[in-house]
Protein backbone atom coordinates (compact mmCIF):
# COMPACT_ATOMS: atom_id res chain seq x y z
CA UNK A 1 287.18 121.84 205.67
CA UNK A 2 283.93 120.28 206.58
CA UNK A 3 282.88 122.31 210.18
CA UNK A 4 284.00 124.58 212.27
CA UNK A 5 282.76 124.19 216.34
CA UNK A 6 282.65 127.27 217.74
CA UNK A 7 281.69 126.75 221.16
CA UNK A 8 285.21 126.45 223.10
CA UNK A 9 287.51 128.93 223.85
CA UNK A 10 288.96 128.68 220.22
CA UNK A 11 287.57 127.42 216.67
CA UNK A 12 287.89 123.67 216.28
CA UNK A 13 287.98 123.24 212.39
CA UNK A 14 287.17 119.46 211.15
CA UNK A 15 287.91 117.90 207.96
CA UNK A 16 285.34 114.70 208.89
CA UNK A 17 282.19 114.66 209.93
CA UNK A 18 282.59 111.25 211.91
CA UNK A 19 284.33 111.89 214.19
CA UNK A 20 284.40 109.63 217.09
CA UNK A 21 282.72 111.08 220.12
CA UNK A 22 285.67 110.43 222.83
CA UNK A 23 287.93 112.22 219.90
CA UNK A 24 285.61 115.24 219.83
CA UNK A 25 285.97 115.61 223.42
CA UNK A 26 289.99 115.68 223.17
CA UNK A 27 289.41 118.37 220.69
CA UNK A 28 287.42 120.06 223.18
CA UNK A 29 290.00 119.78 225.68
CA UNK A 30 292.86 121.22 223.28
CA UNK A 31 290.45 123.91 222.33
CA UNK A 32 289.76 125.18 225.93
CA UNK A 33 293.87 125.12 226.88
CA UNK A 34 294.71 128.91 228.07
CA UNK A 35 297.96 128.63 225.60
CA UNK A 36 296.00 127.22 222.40
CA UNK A 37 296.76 129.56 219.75
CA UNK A 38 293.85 130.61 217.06
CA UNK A 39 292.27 127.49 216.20
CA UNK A 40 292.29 123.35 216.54
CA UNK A 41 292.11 121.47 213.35
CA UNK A 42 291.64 118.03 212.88
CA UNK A 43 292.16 115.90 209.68
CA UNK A 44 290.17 113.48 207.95
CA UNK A 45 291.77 110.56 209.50
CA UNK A 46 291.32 111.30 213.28
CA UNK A 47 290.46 108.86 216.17
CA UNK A 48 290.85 109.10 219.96
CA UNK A 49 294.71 109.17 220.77
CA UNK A 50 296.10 109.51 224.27
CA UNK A 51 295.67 113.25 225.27
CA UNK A 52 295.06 114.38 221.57
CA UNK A 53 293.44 112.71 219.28
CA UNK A 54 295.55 111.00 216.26
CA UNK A 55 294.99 113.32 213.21
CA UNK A 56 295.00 116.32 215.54
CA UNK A 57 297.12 119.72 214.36
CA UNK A 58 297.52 121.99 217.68
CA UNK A 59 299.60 125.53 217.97
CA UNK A 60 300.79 126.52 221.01
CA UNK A 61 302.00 129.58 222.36
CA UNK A 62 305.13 129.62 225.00
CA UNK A 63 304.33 126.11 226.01
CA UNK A 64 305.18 122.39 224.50
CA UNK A 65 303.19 119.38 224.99
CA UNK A 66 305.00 115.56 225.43
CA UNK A 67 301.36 113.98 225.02
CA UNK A 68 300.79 116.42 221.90
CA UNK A 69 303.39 114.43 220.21
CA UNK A 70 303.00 111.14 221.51
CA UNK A 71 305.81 108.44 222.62
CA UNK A 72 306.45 107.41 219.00
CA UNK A 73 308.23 110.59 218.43
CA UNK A 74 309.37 111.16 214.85
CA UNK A 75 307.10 108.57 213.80
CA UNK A 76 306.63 108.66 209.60
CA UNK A 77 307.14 107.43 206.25
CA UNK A 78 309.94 107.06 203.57
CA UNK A 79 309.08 106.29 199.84
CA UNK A 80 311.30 105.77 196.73
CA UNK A 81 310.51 105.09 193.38
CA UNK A 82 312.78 102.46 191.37
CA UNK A 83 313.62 102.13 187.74
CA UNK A 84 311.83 98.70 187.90
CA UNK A 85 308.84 98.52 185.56
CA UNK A 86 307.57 95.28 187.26
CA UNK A 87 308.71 92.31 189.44
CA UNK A 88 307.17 88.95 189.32
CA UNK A 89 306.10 86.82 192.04
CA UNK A 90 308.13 84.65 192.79
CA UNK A 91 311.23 87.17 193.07
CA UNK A 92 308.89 89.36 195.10
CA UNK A 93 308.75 86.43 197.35
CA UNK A 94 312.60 86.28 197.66
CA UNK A 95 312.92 90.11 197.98
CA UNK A 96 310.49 89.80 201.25
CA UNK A 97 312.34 86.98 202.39
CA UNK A 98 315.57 88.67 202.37
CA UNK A 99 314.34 91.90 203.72
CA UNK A 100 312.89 89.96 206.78
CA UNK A 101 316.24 88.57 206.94
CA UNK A 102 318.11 91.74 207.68
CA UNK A 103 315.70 94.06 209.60
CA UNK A 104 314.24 93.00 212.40
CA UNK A 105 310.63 93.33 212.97
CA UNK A 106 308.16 93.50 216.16
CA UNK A 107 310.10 93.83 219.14
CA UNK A 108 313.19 92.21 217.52
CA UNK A 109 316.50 94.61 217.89
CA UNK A 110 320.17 93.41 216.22
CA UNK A 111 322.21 91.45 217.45
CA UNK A 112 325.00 94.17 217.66
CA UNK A 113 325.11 97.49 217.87
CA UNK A 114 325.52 99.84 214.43
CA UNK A 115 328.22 101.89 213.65
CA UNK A 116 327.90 104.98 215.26
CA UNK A 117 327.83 106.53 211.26
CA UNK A 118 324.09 105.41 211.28
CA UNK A 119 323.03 107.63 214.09
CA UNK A 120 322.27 110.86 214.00
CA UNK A 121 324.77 113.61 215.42
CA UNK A 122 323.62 114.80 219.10
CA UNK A 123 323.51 118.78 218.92
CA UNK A 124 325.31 121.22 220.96
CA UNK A 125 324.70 122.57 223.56
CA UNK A 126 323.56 118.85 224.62
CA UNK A 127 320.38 118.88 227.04
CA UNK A 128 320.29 115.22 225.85
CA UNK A 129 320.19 112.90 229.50
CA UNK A 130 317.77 110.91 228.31
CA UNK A 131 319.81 110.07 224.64
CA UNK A 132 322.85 109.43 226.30
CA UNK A 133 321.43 106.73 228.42
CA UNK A 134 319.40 104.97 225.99
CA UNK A 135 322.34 105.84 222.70
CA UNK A 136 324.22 102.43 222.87
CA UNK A 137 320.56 100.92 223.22
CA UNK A 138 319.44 102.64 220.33
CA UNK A 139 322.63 101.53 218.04
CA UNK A 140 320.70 97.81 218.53
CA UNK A 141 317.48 99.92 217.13
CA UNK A 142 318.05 101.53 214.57
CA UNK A 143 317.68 99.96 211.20
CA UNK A 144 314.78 97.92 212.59
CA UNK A 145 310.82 98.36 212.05
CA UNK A 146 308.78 97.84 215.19
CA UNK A 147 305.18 96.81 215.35
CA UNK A 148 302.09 97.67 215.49
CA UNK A 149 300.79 99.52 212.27
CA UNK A 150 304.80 99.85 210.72
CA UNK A 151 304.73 98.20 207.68
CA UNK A 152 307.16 98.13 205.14
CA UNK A 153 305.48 97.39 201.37
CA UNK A 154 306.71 97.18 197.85
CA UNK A 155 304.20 98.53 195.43
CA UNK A 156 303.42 99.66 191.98
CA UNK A 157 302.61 103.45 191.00
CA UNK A 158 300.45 104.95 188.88
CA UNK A 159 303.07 106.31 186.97
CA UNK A 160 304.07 102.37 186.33
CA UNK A 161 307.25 102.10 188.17
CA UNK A 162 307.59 99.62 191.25
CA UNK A 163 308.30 101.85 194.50
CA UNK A 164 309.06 100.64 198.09
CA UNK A 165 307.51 102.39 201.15
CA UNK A 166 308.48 102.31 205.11
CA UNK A 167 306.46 103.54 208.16
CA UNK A 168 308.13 103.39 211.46
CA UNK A 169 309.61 105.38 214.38
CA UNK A 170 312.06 105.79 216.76
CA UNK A 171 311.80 102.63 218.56
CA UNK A 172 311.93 102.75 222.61
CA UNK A 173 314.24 105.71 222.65
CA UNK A 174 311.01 107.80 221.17
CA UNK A 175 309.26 106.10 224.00
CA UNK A 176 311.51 106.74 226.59
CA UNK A 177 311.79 110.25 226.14
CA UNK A 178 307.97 111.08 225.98
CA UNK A 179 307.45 108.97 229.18
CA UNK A 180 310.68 111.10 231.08
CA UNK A 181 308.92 114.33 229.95
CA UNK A 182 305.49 113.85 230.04
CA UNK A 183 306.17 113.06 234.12
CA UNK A 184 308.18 116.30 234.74
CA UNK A 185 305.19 118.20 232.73
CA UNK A 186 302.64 116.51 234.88
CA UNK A 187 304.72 117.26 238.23
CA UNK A 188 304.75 120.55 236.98
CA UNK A 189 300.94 121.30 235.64
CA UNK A 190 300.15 120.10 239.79
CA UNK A 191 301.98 122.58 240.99
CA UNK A 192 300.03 125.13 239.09
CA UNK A 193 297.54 127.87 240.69
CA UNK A 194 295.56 126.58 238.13
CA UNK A 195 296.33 123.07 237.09
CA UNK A 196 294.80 121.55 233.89
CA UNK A 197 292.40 118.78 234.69
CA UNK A 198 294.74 115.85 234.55
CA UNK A 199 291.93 113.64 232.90
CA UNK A 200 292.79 115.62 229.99
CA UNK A 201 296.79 114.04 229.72
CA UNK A 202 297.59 117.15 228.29
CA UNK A 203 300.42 118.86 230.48
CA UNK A 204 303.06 120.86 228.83
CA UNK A 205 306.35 122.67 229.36
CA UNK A 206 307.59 126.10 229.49
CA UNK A 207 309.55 126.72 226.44
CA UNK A 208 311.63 128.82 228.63
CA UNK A 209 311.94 126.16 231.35
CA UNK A 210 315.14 123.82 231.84
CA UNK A 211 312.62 121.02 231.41
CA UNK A 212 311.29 122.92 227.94
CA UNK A 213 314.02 123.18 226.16
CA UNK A 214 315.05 119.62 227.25
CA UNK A 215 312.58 117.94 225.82
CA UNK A 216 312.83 119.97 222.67
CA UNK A 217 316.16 119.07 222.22
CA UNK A 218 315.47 115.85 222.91
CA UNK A 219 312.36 115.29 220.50
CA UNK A 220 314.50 116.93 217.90
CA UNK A 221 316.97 113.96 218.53
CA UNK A 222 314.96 111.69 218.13
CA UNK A 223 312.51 113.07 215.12
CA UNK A 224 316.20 112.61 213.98
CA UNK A 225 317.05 109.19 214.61
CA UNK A 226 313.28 107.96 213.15
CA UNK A 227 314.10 109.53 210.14
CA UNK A 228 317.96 107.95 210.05
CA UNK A 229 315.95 104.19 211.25
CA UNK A 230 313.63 104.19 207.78
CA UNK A 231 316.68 105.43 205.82
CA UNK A 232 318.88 102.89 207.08
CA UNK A 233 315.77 100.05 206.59
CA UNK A 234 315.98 102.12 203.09
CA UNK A 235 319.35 100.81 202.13
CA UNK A 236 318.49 97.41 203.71
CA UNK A 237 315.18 96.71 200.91
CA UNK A 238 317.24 98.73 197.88
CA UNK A 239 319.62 95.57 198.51
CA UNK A 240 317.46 92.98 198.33
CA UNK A 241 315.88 94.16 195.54
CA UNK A 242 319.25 94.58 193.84
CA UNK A 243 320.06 90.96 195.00
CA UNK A 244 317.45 88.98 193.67
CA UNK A 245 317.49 91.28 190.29
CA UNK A 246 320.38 92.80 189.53
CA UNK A 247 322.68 95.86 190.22
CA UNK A 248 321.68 98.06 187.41
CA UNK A 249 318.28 99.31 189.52
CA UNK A 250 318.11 103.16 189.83
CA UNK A 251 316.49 104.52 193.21
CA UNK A 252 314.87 108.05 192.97
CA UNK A 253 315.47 110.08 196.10
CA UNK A 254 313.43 109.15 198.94
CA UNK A 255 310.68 111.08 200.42
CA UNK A 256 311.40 110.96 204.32
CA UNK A 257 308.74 113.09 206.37
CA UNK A 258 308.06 112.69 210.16
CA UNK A 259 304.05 112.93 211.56
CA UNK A 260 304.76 112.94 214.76
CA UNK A 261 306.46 115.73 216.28
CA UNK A 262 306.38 119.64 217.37
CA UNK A 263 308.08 122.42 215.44
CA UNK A 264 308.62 125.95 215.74
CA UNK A 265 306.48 127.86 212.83
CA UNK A 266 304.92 130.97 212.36
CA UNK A 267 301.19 131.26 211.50
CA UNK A 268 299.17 134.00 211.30
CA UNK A 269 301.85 136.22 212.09
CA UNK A 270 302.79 134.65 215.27
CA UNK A 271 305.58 132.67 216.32
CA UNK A 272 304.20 129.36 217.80
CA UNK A 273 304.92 125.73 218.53
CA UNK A 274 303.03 123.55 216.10
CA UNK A 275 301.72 119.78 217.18
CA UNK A 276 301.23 117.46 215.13
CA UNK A 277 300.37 114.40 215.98
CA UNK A 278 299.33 111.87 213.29
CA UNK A 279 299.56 114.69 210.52
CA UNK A 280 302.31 115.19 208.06
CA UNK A 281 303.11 118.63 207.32
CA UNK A 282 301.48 120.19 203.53
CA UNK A 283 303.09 123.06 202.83
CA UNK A 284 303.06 124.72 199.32
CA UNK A 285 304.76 122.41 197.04
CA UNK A 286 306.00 119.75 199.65
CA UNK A 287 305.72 116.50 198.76
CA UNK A 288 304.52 114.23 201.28
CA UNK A 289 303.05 110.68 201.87
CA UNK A 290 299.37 109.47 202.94
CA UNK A 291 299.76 105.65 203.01
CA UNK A 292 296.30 103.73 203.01
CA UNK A 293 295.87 100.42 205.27
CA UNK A 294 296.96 96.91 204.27
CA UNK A 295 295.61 96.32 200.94
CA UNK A 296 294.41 99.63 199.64
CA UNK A 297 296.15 102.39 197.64
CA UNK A 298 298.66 104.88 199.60
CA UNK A 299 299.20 108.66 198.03
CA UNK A 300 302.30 110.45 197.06
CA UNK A 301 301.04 114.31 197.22
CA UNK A 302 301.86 117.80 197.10
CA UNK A 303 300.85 120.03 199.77
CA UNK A 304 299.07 123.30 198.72
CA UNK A 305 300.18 125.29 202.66
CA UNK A 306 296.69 125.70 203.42
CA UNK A 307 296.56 128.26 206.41
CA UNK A 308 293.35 126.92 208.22
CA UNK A 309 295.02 123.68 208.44
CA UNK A 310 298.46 125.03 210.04
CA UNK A 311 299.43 123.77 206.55
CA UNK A 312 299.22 119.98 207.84
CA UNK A 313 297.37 116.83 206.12
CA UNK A 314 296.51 113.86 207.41
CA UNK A 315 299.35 110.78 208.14
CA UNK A 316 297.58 107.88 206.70
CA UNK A 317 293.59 106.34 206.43
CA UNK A 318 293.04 106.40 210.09
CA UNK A 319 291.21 103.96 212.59
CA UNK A 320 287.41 103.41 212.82
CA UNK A 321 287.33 100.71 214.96
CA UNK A 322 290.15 99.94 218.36
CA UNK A 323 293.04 96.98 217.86
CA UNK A 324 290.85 94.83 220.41
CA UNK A 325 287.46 95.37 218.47
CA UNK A 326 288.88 94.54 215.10
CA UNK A 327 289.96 90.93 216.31
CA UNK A 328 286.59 90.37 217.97
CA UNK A 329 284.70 91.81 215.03
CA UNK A 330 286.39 91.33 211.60
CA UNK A 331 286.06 87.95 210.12
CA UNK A 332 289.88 86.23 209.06
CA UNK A 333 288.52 84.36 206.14
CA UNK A 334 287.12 87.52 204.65
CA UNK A 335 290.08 89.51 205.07
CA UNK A 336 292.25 87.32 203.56
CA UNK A 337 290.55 86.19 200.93
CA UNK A 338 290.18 89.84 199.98
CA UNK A 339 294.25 90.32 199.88
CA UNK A 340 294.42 87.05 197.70
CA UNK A 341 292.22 88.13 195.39
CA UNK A 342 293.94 91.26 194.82
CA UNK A 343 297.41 89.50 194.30
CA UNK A 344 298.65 91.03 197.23
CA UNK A 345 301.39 89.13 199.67
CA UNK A 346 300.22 89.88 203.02
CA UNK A 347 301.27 89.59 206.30
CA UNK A 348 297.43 88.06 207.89
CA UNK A 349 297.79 85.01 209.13
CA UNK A 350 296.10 84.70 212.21
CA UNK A 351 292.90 86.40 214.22
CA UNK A 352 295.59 88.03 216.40
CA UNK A 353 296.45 90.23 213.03
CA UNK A 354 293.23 91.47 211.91
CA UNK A 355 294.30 94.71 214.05
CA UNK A 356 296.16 95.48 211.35
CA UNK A 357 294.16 94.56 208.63
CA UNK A 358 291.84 96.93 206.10
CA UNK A 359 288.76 96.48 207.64
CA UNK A 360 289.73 98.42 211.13
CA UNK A 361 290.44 101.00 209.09
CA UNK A 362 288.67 104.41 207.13
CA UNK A 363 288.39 104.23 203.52
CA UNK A 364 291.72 105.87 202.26
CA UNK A 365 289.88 107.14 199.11
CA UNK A 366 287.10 108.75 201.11
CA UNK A 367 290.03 110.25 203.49
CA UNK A 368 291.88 111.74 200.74
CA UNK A 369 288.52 113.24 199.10
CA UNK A 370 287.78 115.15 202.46
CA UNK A 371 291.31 117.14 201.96
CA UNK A 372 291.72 118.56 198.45
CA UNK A 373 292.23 121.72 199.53
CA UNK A 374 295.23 120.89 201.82
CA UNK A 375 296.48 118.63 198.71
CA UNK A 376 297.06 117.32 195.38
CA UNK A 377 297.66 113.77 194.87
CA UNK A 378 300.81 113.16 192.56
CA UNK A 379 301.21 109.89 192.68
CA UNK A 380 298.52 106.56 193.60
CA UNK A 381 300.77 103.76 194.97
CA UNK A 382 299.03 100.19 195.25
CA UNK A 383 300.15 97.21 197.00
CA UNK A 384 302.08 94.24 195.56
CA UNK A 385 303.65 92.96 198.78
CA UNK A 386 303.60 94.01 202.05
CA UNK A 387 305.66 93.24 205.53
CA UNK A 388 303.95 94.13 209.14
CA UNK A 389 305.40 94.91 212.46
């Protein structure tokens, strides 16, 4: 940890010191909420999010937040190392080509439905309106990638083998749910004595409310179905990698961890509702996954379950600079020239992409510096190949 502010109605501990000043002010805002429990703490990668800033790690008491989340609920990564010891370029080329050819990227969906084996199970008893509605919907979605930062890349470790990695979410039903809840929490918050400023986007829920324990139920479902989208997307690359070179490949177990989402924890000997939004969860001995941005290094690591950070790391490098700012400001040429020197198969091709490319992005190195004593790394993953959303 870096600072501590101590001038809101709770601690906000920080693990940058650049922090963006219309992030800061989110923090603020999550510090001064009646039901914030002990202390806000924000990880090395945050930037200004919609309510709460990406990166952010917020415990509540009695209360749940939609906007604490975020509409991408479930939101994460899946890794798995191979028994490959290296792939050459030409069949990485094929690989890609084949894994384009059977999940669907952007705003793409299948063409039919999936079996209903590839979805998750719907709990009982079902407070799931919102599920049912959007289910045969989400049969099309799952299995598919989405855009935006989702990327799915094959790369080479440190320890030498070749592993695959997949960040996406759950698709429009994530979306739909946070946009259903968020409302009834805002209708709520203005019926309040005492309403929360609604600049601050930060209405929540009664956990014992009707409308609480809905959307719980509901973001469970569909922290659910994210992780059952990578791990069907999974299968889909182990294929084409088995394809182009042969069935005798070996695929470790993945690593499949949400960093969007809230959970009921304990900390500091209280039972609370823990927020995370753009962190992945640390603690001791938990493996997780820190991806870096298109072209750099991403981090396999072991979480030490540091306290002060709820035992939470951060979910990948982080933005410095907005998705409009990096295509007026970054220079195409540069970019890509960069990624060709390094060997790496990218997905730039125009000045509409340079949203996604390295340069709107933190240095993933200095990121993963800043939070040694939330983890170890175990493993340094760099790029070979890499599809974008």
């Amino acid at each position: 940890m870096l600072k501590t502010i101590a001038s809101e109605r709770i601690p906000i501990k920080l693990w940058l010191d650049d922090i963006e000043a219309e992030a800061l002010q989110q923090a603020r805002n999550l510090a001064n909420l009646p039901f914030a429990f002990h202390h806000v703490a924000i990880m090395p990668d945050a930037h200004f999010g919609y309510g709460m800033p990406i990166g952010g790690v917020l415990a509540t008491e009695n209360m749940v937040i939609p906007n604490a989340v975020g509409v991408d609920i479930g939101c994460g990564m899946a890794a798995v190392r191979t028994s490959l010891c290296g792939i050459d370029r030409h069949s990485l080329k094929h690989v890609m080509g084949s894994i384009r050819a059977t999940i669907p990227v952007g705003f793409k969906h299948h063409k039919r439905p999936l079996p209903h084996e590839t979805m998750p199970v719907p709990p009982e008893p079902r407070h799931l309106s919102i599920v049912e509605e959007e289910y045969d919907r989400a049969r099309a979605q799952i299995g598919t990638l989405g855009g935006g930062n989702h990327f799915i890349e094959i790369q080479r470790g440190s320890d030498g083998a070749i592993w695959f990695m997949i960040h996406s979410g759950s698709r429009n039903l994530g979306f739909k749910v946070a946009h259903h809840y968020n409302k009834q929490a805002a209708a709520m918050n203005k019926r309040l004595t005492s309403p929360l400023p609604s600049s601050w986007q930060l209405a929540a829920l009664p956990l014992d409310s009707e409308e609480g324990r809905r959307y719980l139920a509901e973001m469970e479902y569909c922290v659910a179905f994210a992780a059952a989208n990578r791990d069907v997307m999974r299968l889909r690359v182990a294929e084409a990698l088995v394809e182009r070179l042969g069935g005798d490949i070996e695929f470790a177990a993945p690593i499949n961890i949400a960093h969007n989402y809230a959970s009921r924890e304990t900390h500091f000997g209280t039972p609370v509702i823990v927020h995370r939004k753009g962190a992945t969860r640390a603690e001791s001995g938990e493996l997780g996954i820190i991806p870096g941005s298109q072209g750099t290094a991403s981090y396999i690591v072991r979480g030490k379950g540091n306290a002060e950070s709820f035992a939470s790391c951060s979910h990948g490098a982080g933005r410095r600079m907005g998705r409009k700012q990096a295509q007026r400001s970054l220079n195409l040429d540069k970019e890509k020239r960069r990624l060709d020197e390094l060997g790496i198969i990218h997905a730039l091709r125009t000045k509409h992409d340079l949203d996604e490319a390295s340069g709107a992005y933190k240095d993933i190195d200095t990121v993963i510096a800043r939070q040694k004593d939330l983890i170890e790394v175990v493993e340094v993953l760099r790029p070979l190949a890499v599809i974008k959303g």
